[in-house]
Protein backbone atom coordinates (compact mmCIF):
# COMPACT_ATOMS: atom_id res chain seq x y z
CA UNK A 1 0.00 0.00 0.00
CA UNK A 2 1.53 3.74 -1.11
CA UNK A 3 -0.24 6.27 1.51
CA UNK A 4 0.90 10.04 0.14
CA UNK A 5 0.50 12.43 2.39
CA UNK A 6 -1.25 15.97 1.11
CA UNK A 7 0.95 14.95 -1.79
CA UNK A 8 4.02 15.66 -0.20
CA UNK A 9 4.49 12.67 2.29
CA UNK A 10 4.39 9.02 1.46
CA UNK A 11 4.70 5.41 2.93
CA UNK A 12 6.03 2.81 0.48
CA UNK A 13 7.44 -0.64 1.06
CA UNK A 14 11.50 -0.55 1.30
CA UNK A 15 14.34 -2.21 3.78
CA UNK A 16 15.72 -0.51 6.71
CA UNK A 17 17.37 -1.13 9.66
CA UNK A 18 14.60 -3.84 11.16
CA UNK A 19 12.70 -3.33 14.53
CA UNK A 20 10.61 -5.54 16.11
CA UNK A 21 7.94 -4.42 18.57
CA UNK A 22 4.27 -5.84 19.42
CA UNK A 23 0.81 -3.60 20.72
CA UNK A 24 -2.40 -4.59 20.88
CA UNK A 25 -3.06 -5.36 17.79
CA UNK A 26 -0.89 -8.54 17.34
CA UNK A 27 3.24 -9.06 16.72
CA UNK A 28 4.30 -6.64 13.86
CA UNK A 29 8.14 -6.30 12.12
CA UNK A 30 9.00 -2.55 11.56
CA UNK A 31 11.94 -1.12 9.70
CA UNK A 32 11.13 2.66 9.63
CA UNK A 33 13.33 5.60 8.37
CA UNK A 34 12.99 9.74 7.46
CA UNK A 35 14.24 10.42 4.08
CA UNK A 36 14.93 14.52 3.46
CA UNK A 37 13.40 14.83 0.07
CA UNK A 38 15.85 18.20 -0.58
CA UNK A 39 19.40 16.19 -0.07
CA UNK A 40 18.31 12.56 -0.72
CA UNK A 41 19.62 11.78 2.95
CA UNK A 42 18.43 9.28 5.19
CA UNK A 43 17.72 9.53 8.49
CA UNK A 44 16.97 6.07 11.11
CA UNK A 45 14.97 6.40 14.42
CA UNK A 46 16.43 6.22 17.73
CA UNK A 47 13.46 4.97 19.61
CA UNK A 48 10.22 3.63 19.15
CA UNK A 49 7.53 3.44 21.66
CA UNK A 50 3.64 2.93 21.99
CA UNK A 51 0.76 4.11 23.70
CA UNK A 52 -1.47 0.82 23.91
CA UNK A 53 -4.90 3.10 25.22
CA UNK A 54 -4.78 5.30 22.00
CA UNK A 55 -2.73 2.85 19.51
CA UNK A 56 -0.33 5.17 19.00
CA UNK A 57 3.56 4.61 17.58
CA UNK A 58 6.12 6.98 18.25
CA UNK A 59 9.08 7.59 16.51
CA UNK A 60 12.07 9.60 17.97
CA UNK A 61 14.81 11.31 16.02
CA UNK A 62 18.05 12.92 16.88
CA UNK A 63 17.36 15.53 15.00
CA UNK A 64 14.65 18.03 14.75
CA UNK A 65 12.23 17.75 11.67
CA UNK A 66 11.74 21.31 10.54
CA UNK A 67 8.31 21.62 8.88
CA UNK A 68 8.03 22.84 5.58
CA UNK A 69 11.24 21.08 4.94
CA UNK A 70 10.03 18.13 3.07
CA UNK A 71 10.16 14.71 4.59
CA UNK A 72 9.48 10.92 3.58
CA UNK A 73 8.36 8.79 6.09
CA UNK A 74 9.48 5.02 4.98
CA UNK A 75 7.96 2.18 6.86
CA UNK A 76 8.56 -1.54 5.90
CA UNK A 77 6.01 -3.85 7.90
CA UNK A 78 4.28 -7.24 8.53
CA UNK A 79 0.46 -7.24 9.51
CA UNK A 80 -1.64 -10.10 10.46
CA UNK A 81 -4.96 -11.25 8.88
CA UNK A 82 -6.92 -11.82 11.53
CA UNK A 83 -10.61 -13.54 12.45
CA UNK A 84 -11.82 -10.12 14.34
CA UNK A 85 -13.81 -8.24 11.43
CA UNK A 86 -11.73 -4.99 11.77
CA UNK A 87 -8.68 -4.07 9.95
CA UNK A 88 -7.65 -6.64 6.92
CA UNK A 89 -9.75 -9.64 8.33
CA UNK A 90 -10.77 -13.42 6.93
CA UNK A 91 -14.34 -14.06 6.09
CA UNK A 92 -15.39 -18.06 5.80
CA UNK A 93 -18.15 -19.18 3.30
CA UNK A 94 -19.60 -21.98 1.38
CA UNK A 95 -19.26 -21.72 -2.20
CA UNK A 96 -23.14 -22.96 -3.53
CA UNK A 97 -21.72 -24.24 -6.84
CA UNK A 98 -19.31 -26.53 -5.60
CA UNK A 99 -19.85 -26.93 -1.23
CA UNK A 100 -16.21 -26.21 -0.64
CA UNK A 101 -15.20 -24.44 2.12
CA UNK A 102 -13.81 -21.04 1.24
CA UNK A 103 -12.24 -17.89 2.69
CA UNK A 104 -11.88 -14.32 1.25
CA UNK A 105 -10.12 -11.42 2.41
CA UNK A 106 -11.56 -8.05 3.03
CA UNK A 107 -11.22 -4.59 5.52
CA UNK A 108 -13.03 -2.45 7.92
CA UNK A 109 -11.69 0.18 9.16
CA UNK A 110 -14.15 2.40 10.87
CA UNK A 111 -13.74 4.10 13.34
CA UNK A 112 -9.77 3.34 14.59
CA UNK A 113 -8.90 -0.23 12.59
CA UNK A 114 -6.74 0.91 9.45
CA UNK A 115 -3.68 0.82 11.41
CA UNK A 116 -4.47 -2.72 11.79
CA UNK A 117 -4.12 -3.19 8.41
CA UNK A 118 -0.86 -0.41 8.06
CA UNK A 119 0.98 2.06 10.02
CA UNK A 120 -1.12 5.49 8.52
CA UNK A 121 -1.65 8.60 10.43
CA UNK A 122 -4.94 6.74 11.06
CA UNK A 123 -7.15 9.81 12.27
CA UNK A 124 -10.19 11.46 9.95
CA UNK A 125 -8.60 15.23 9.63
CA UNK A 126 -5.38 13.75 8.25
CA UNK A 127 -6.67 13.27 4.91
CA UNK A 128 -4.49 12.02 1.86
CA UNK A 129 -4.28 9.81 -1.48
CA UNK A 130 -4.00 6.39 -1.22
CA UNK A 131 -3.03 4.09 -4.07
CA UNK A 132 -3.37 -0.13 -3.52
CA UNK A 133 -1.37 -2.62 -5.12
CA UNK A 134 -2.27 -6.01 -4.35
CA UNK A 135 0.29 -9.58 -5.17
CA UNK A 136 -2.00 -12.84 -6.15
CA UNK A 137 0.38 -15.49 -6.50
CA UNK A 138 0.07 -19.23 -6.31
CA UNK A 139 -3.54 -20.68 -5.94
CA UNK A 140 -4.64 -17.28 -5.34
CA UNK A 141 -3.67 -15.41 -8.81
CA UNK A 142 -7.37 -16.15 -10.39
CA UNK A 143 -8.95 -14.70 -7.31
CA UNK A 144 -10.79 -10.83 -8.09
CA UNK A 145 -9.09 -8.23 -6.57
CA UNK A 146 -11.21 -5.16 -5.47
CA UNK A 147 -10.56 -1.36 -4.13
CA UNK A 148 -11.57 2.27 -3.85
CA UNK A 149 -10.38 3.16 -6.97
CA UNK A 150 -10.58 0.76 -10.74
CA UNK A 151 -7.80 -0.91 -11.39
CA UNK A 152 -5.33 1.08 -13.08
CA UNK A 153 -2.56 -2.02 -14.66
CA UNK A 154 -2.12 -5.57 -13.73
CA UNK A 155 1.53 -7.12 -14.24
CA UNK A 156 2.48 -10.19 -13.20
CA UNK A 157 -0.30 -10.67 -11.13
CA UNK A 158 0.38 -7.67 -9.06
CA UNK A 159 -2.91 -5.33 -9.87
CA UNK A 160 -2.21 -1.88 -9.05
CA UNK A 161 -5.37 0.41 -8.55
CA UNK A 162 -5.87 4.25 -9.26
CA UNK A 163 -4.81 6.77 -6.80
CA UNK A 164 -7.80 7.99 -5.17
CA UNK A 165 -8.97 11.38 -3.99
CA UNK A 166 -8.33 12.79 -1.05
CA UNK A 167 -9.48 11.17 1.91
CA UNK A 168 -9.86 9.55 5.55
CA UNK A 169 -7.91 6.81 6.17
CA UNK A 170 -10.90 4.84 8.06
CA UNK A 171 -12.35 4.86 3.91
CA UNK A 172 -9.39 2.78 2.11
CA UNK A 173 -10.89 -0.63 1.66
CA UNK A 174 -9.47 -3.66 -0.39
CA UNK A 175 -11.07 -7.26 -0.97
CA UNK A 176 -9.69 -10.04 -2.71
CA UNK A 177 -11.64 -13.37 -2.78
CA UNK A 178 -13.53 -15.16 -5.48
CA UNK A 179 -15.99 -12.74 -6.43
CA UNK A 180 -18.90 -12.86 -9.13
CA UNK A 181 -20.66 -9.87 -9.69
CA UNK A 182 -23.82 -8.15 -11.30
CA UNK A 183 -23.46 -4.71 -13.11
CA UNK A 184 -25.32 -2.09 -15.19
CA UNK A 185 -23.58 1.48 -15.94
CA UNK A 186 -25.27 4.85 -15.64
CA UNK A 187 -26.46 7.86 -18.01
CA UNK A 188 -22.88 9.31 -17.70
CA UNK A 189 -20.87 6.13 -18.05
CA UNK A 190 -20.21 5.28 -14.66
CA UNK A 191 -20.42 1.40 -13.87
CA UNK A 192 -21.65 0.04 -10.81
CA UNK A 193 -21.13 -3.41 -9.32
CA UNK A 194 -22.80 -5.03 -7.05
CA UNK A 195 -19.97 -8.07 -5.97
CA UNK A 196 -21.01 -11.44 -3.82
CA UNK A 197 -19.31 -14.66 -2.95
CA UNK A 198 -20.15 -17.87 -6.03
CA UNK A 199 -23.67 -18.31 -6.72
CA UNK A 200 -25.38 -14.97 -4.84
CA UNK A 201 -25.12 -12.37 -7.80
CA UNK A 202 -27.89 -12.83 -9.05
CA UNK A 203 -29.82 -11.43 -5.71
CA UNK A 204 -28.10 -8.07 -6.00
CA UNK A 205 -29.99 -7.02 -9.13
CA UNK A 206 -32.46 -5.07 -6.45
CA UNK A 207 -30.01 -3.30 -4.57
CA UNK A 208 -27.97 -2.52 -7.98
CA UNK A 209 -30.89 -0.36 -9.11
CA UNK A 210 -31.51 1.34 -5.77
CA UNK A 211 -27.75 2.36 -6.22
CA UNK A 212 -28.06 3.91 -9.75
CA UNK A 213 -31.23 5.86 -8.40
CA UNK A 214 -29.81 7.20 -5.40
CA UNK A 215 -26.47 8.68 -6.76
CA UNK A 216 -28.80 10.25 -9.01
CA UNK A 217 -31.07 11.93 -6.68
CA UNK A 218 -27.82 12.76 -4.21
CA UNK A 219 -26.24 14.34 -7.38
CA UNK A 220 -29.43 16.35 -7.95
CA UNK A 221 -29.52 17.43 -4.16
CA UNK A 222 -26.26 18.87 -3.96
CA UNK A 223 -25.84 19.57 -7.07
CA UNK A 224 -22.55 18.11 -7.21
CA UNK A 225 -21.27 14.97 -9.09
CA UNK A 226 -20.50 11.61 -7.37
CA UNK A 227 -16.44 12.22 -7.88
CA UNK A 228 -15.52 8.70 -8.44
CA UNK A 229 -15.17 6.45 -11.70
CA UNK A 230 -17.16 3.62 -10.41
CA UNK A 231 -19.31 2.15 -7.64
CA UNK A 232 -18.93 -1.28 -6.03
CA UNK A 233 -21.06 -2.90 -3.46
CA UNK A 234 -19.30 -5.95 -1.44
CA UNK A 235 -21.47 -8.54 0.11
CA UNK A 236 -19.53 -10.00 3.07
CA UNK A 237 -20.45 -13.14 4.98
CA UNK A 238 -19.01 -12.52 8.48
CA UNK A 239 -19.48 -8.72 8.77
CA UNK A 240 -19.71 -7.07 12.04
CA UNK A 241 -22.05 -3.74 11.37
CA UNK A 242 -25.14 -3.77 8.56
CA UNK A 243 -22.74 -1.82 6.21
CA UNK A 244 -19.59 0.13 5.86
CA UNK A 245 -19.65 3.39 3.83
CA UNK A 246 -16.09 2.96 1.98
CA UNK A 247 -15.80 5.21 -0.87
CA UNK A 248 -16.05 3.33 -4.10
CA UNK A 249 -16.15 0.03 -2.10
CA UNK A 250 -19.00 -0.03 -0.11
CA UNK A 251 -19.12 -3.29 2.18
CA UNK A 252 -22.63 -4.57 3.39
CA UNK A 253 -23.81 -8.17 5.46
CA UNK A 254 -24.83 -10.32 3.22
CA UNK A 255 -28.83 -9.68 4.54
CA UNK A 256 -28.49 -5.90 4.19
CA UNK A 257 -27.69 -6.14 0.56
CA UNK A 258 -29.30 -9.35 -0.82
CA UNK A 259 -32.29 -10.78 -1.57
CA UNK A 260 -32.69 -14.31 -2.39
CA UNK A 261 -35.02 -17.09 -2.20
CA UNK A 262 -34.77 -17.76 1.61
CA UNK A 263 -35.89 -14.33 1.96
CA UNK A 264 -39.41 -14.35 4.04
CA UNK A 265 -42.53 -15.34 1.83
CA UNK A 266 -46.09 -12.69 1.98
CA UNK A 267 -46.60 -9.04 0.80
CA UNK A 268 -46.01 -7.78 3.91
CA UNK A 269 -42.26 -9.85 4.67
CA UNK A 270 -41.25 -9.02 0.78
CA UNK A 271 -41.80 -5.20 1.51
CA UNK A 272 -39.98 -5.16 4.91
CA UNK A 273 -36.91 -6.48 3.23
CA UNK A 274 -37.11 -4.77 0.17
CA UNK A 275 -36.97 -1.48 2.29
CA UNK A 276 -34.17 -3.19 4.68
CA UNK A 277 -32.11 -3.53 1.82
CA UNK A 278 -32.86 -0.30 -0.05
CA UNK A 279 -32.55 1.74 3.24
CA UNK A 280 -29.15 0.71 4.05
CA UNK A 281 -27.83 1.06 0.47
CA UNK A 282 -29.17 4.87 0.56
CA UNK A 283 -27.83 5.33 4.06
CA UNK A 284 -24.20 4.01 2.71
CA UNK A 285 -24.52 5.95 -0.81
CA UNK A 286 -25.74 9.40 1.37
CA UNK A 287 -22.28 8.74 2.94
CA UNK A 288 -20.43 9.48 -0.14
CA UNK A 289 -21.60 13.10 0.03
CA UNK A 290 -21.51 13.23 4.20
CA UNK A 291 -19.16 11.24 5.51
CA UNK A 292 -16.29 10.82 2.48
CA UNK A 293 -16.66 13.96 0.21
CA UNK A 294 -16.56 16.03 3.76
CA UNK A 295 -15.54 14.47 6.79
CA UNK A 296 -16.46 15.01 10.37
CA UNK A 297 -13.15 16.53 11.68
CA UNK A 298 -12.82 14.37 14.82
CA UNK A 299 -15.39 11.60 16.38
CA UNK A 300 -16.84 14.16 18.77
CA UNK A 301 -18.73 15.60 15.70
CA UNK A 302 -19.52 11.74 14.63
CA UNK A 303 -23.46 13.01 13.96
CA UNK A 304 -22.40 15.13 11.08
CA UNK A 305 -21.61 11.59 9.13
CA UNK A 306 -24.44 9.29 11.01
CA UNK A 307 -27.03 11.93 11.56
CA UNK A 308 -27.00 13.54 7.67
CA UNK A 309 -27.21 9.00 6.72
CA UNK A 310 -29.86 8.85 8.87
CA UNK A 311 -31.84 11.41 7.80
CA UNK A 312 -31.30 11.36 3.74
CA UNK A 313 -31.58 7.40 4.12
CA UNK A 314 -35.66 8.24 4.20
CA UNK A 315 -35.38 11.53 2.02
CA UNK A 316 -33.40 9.84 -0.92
CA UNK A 317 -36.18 6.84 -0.74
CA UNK A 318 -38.94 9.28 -0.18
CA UNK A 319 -37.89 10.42 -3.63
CA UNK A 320 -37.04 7.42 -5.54
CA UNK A 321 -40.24 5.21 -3.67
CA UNK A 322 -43.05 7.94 -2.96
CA UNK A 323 -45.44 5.52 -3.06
CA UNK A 324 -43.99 3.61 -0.06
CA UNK A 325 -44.92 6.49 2.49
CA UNK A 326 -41.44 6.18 3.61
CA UNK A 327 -41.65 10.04 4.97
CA UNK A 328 -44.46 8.69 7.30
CA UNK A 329 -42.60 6.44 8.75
CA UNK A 330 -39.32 8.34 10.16
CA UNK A 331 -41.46 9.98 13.28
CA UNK A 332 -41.66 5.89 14.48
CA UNK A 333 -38.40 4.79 13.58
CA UNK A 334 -36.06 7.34 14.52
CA UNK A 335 -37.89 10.53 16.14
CA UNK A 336 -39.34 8.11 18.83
CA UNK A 337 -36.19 5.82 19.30
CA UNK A 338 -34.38 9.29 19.94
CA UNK A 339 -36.64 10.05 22.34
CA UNK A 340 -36.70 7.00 24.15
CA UNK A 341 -32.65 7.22 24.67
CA UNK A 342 -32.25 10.79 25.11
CA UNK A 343 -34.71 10.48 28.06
CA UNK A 344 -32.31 8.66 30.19
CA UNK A 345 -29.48 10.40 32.46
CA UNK A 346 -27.04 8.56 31.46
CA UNK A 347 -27.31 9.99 27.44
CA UNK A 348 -24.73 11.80 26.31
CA UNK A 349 -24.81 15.29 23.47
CA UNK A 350 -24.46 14.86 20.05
CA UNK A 351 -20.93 16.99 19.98
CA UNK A 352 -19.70 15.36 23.12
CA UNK A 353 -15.64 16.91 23.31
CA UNK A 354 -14.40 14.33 26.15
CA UNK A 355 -14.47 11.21 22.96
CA UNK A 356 -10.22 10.79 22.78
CA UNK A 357 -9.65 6.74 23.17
CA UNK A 358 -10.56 4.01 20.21
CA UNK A 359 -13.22 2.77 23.39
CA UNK A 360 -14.81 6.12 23.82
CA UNK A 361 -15.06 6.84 20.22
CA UNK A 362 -16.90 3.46 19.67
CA UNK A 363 -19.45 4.93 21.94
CA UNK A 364 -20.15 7.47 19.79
CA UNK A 365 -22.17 5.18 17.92
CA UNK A 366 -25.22 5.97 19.39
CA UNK A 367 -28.72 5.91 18.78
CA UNK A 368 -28.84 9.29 19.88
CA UNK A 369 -25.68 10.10 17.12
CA UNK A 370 -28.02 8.64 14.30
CA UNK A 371 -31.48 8.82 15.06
CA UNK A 372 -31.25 11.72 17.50
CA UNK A 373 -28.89 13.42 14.86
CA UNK A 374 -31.20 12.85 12.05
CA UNK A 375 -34.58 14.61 13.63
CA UNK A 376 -32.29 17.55 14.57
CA UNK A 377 -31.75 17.69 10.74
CA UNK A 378 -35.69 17.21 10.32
CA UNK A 379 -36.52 19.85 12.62
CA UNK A 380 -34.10 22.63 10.82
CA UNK A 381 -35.11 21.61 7.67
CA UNK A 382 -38.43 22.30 8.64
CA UNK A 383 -37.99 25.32 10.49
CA UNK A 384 -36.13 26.84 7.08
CA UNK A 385 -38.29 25.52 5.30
CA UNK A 386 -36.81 22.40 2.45
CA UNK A 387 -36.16 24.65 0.14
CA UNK A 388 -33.57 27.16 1.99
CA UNK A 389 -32.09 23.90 4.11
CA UNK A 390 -30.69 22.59 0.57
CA UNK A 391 -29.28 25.99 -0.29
CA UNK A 392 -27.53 25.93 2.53
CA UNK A 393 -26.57 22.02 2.26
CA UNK A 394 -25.03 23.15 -0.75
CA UNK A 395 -23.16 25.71 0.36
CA UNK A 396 -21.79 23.54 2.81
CA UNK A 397 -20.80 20.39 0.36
CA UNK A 398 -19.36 22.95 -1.59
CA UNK A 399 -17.39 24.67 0.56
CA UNK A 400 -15.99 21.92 2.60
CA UNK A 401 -15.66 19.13 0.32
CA UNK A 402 -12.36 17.18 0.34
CA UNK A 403 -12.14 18.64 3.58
CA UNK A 404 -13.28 18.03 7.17
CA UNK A 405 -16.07 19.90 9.36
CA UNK A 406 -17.48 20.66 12.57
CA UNK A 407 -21.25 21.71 13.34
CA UNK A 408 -20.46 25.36 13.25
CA UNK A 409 -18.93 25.04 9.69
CA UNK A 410 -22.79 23.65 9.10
CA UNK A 411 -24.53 26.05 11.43
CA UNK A 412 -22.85 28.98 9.27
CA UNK A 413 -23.29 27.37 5.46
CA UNK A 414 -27.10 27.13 6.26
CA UNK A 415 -27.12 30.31 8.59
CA UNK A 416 -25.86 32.08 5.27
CA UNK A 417 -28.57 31.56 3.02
CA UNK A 418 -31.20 33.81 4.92
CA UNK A 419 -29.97 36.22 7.57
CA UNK A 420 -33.67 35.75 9.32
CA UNK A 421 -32.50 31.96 10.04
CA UNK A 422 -30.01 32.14 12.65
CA UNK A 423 -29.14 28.32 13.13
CA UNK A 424 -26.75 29.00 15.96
CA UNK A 425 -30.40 29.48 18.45
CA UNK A 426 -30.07 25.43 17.77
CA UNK A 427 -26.96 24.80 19.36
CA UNK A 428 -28.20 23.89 22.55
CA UNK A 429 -29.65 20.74 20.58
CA UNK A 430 -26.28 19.93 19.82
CA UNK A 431 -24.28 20.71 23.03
CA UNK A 432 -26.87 19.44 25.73
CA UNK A 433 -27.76 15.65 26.52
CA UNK A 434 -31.64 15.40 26.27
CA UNK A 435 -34.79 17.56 25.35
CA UNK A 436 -37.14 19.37 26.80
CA UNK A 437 -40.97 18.60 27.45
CA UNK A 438 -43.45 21.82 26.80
CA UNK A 439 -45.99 23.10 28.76
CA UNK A 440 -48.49 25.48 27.51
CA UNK A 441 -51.41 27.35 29.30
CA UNK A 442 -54.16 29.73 28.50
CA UNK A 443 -54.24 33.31 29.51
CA UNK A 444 -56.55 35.95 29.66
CA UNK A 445 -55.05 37.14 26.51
CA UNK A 446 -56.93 34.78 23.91
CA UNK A 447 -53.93 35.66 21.08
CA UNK A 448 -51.30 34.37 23.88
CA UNK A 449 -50.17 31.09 25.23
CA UNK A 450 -48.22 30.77 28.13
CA UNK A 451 -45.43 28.37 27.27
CA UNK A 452 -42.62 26.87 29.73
CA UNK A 453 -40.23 23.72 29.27
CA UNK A 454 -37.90 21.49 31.37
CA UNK A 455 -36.12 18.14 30.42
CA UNK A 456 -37.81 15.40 30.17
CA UNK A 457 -36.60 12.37 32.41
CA UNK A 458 -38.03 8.82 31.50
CA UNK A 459 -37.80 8.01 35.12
CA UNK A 460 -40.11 8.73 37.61
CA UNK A 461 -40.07 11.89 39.85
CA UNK A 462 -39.89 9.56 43.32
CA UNK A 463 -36.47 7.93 41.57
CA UNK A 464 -34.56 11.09 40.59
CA UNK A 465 -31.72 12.97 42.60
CA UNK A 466 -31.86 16.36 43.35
CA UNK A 467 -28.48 16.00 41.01
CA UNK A 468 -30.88 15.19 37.81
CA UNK A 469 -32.78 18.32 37.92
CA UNK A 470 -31.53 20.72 35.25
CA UNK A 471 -31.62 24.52 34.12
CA UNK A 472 -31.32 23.75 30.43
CA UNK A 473 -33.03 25.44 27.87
CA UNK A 474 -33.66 24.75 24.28
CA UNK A 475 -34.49 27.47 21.73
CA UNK A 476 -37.84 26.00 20.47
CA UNK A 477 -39.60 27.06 16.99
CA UNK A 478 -43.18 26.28 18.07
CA UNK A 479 -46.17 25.60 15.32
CA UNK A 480 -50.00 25.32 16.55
CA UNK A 481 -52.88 24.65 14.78
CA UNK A 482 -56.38 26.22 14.98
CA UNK A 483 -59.69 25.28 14.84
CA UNK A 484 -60.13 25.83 11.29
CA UNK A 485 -56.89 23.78 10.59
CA UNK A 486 -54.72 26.75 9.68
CA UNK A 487 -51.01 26.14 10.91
CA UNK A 488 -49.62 29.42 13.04
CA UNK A 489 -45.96 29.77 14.03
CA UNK A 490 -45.84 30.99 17.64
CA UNK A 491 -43.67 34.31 18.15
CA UNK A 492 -41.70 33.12 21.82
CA UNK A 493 -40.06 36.00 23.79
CA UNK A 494 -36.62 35.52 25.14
CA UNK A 495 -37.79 34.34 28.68
C-alpha cells in the first residue's frame, strides 16, 4: 500500500534497519526511516515506543524535523490477517456451486482499525491519497481483486489500482476473494457493481438499481457529481455492522444487501426487506456526500456523518419510492427511538468533546448520534423551510468538500442563506444531553399562550436525585394549529 500524504508525504514498502515491537493489535516487524526529500539523505529512528490506550507509535529522532522542509516517512512492515472483522480480516463461506469451504479477504476500518491493516496517520482530519497494489500469487492469482479506486494495470499478477482522492484513512478498503458480480452502468458512463461470494449475484440485481437511483437523486440534491469512476457494493459473509460506507467500495452483510429465495414469503415480509435492503444502500450511498466527500473533523462531531445518513436514508427513498410512504414512517423509527434514549441520564450530546480513546469513540455510535442526529436535521429543515435547508446544504458540500467539518462550519453554510435563520439558536440541541418537554397554558389574553419547558426524564419523579434536575433550555420554533386547521408559528419571547 503507497499512503501520500497531502501529496508531499508518502509510505512505500523498502528495507531498513529492522525493529521488532508488538501492541495490541498482534506481533508486527518494523523497519522505519525519514528520508529529506531536498538532499536525498536518510535519516533512522532512535526509539520507538507505543501508547497501547490510543494505539499510538512513536518515533524519535536525533534531529529536529523542521516543517516545511520536506520529509518521507518510509515504513517496511508485517500485519496479520486476523478472524476479528476490523482491519484486513478473513471471512469463511460456502461456495453454492461446488460446497467447498472457502475464505476471502476483506477490511473495515471504521472508526480506529486501518492501522491494523498499516501504520497510517490513522485519524479522519489527516486526509491524503492512497493508491493499492495487491500480489496474487500461487492458488490465489485467479482470485478478483477489489478497491476504492478501478484498477489502473495488472503485471504479473500484481494489480495496481488508481490513486484515489483525497481522503480519511478509516475509507481505504481492499477485498480479494472469489468474487462474481452483477453490473449495469449509468447515463454518464459510470459502472456500478454489485460483488457477492459464487452463486449470490444474481440477488443483488435489487439493490444494484436502488444504487443507480440514489447517486442520481444525491447528485441532484447537492448539485454536485458523485467524484468517483465507479461504484462497487461488497457482500460479506461474516461482517460485524449492517454496512460500511467505503468510498467506491462499499461493504454490506450479506442480509443488508441481498435478496434471495430464503428471503421471508407474503406481501407484507417481501416489503420489509425490500426497504431493509434499499434503506441501508441509501444510508451508505448518502455517505459518499456526508461522511467521504466532507468528513467530520474528529469523532466528537460523529453526527455530522451518522445523523445527515440517517436522515437522507428516508429523504433519498422518499424520492425514488413515494409511493412507499417512507416520509411517514421516520417519526416511528427514529424521532421516537431518539426520544426514548435521550430520556435517560445517562445519554450523552451529540458533539460530546471528552471522545479521545478508540473505546470512547466506539461509543459514539449511538442511537442518539443517528437517530437523535437525524430529527435535529428534520426539525431545521423544517424550520427553514426544504427549500432554503438545501441551499444551505449546498453551500456547505461545496465549501468543505475534500475537507473536514465541525457543526459550526454547518450552522454557518445554512445560517448564510437567509440572515432571518439564525441556526446558531439550535446549538443547545447539539451541546446538551436530552430535550425538553413543553408546557403550555391559557391566559386571559386569547392571542397568547403561556409556554414553559424542562427536560424530560423517563424516570419517575420519586427515583430522581436532586443532582438530575436541570436549568437547560432549548431554543424552540413552536407551530399550533387552529380550529379551522390553519397552521400558526408561535412568536416566543426571550424568557
Amino acid at each position: 500500500e503507497e499512503n501520500n500524504e497531502e501529496e508531499e508525504n508518502k509510505i512505500e514498502e523498502e528495507n531498513n534497519e529492522e525493529d521488532e515491537s508488538s501492541n495490541n493489535e498482534g506481533k508486527r516487524k518494523v523497519n522505519k526511516s525519514i528520508n529529506k526529500v531536498n538532499d536525498h539523505s536518510s535519516v533512522q529512528p532512535t526509539a520507538i515506543s507505543y501508547n497501547e490506550d490510543l494505539t499510538f507509535a512513536y518515533l524519535s529522532f536525533e534531529e529536529i524535523l523542521k516543517k516545511n522542509n520536506g520529509f518521507e516517512l518510509v515504513i517496511e512492515y508485517t500485519g496479520n490477517l486476523n478472524d476479528e472483522m476490523k482491519g484486513f480480516y478473513r471471512s469463511k463461506y460456502t461456495d453454492q456451486n461446488t460446497g467447498e469451504e472457502k475464505w476471502l479477504g476483506t477490511t473495515q476500518f471504521e472508526s480506529t482499525d486501518a492501522r491494523r491493516a498499516f501504520p497510517c496517520f490513522d485519524e479522519p482530519e489527516y486526509k491524503s491519497t492512497f493508491q493499492v497494489q495487491i500480489k496474487l500469487s500461487g492458488n490465489n492469482k485467479d482470485l478478483v481483486a477489489l478497491n476504492n479506486m478501478p484498477i489502473e494495470s495488472t503485471d504479473d499478477n500484481v494489480v495496481t489500482f488508481g490513486k484515489s482522492p483525497i481522503m480519511s484513512s478509516y475509507l481505504v478498503a481492499f477485498a480479494v476473494g472469489d468474487f462474481e458480480r452483477v453490473h449495469d452502468v449509468d447515463d454518464k458512463g459510470r459502472e456500478y457493481s454489485v460483488w457477492t461470494v459464487p452463486g449470490k449475484s444474481e440477488n443483488g440485481n435489487f439493490a444494484l438499481q436502488v444504487a443507480i437511483n440514489s447517486i442520481a437523486w444525491f447528485e441532484n440534491y447537492y448539485n454536485i457529481d458523485y467524484p468517483l469512476p465507479k461504484l462497487d457494493l461488497l457482500a460479506v459473509p461474516d461482517f460485524a455492522a449492517g454496512a460500511m460506507e467505503n468510498w467506491g467500495l462499499v461493504t454490506f452483510r450479506e442480509t443488508a444487501l441481498l435478496l434471495d429465495d430464503t428471503t421471508p414469503t407474503g406481501e407484507n415480509a417481501q416489503a420489509y426487506y425490500r426497504q431493509r435492503v434499499a434503506g441501508v444502500t441509501a444510508h451508505e450511498l448518502a455517505h459518499q456526500w456526508t461522511g467521504d466527500l466532507v468528513t467530520t473533523e474528529w469523532w466528537e462531531n460523529l453526527w455530522l456523518n451518522e445523523g445527515f445518513a440517517d436522515y437522507f436514508e428516508y429523504e433519498c427513498l422518499n424520492g425514488i419510492y413515494p409511493d412507499w410512504g417512507i416520509e411517514d414512517q421516520f417519526i416511528r423509527d427514529y424521532q421516537q427511538t431518539a426520544f426514548e434514549t435521550d430520556g435517560l441520564k445517562n445519554s450523552h450530546p451529540l458533539y460530546n468533546p471528552v471522545v479521545q480513546t478508540p473505546g470512547e469513540i466506539s461509543e459514539m455510535f449511538s442511537k442518539i448520534t443517528y437517530q437523535k442526529g437525524a430529527s435535529i436535521l428534520r426539525m431545521i429543515s423544517n424550520y427553514m423551510e426544504p427549500d432554503n435547508f438545501q441551499d444551505g446544504l449546498r453551500n456547505y458540500i461545496s465549501d468543505q468538500q475534500y475537507n473536514v467539518a465541525n457543526y459550526t462550519d454547518l450552522f454557518t453554510a445554512l445560517s448564510s442563506v437567509d440572515k432571518s435563520y439564525d441556526i446558531y439558536k439550535f446549538e443547545n440541541w447539539i451541546t446538551y444531553s436530552g430535550f425538553p418537554i413543553i408546557n403550555l397554558e391559557e391566559t386571559s389574553d386569547s392571542a397568547k399562550l403561556k409556554a414553559s419547558q424542562e427536560q424530560f426524564f423517563l424516570e419517575p419523579l420519586s427515583e430522581r436525585s436532586d443532582s438530575s434536575k436541570s436549568n437547560k433550555l432549548w431554543f424552540l420554533p413552536i407551530v399550533i394549529q387552529t380550529d379551522s386547521g390553519d397552521f400558526i408559528e408561535m412568536e416566543t419571547d426571550e424568557k
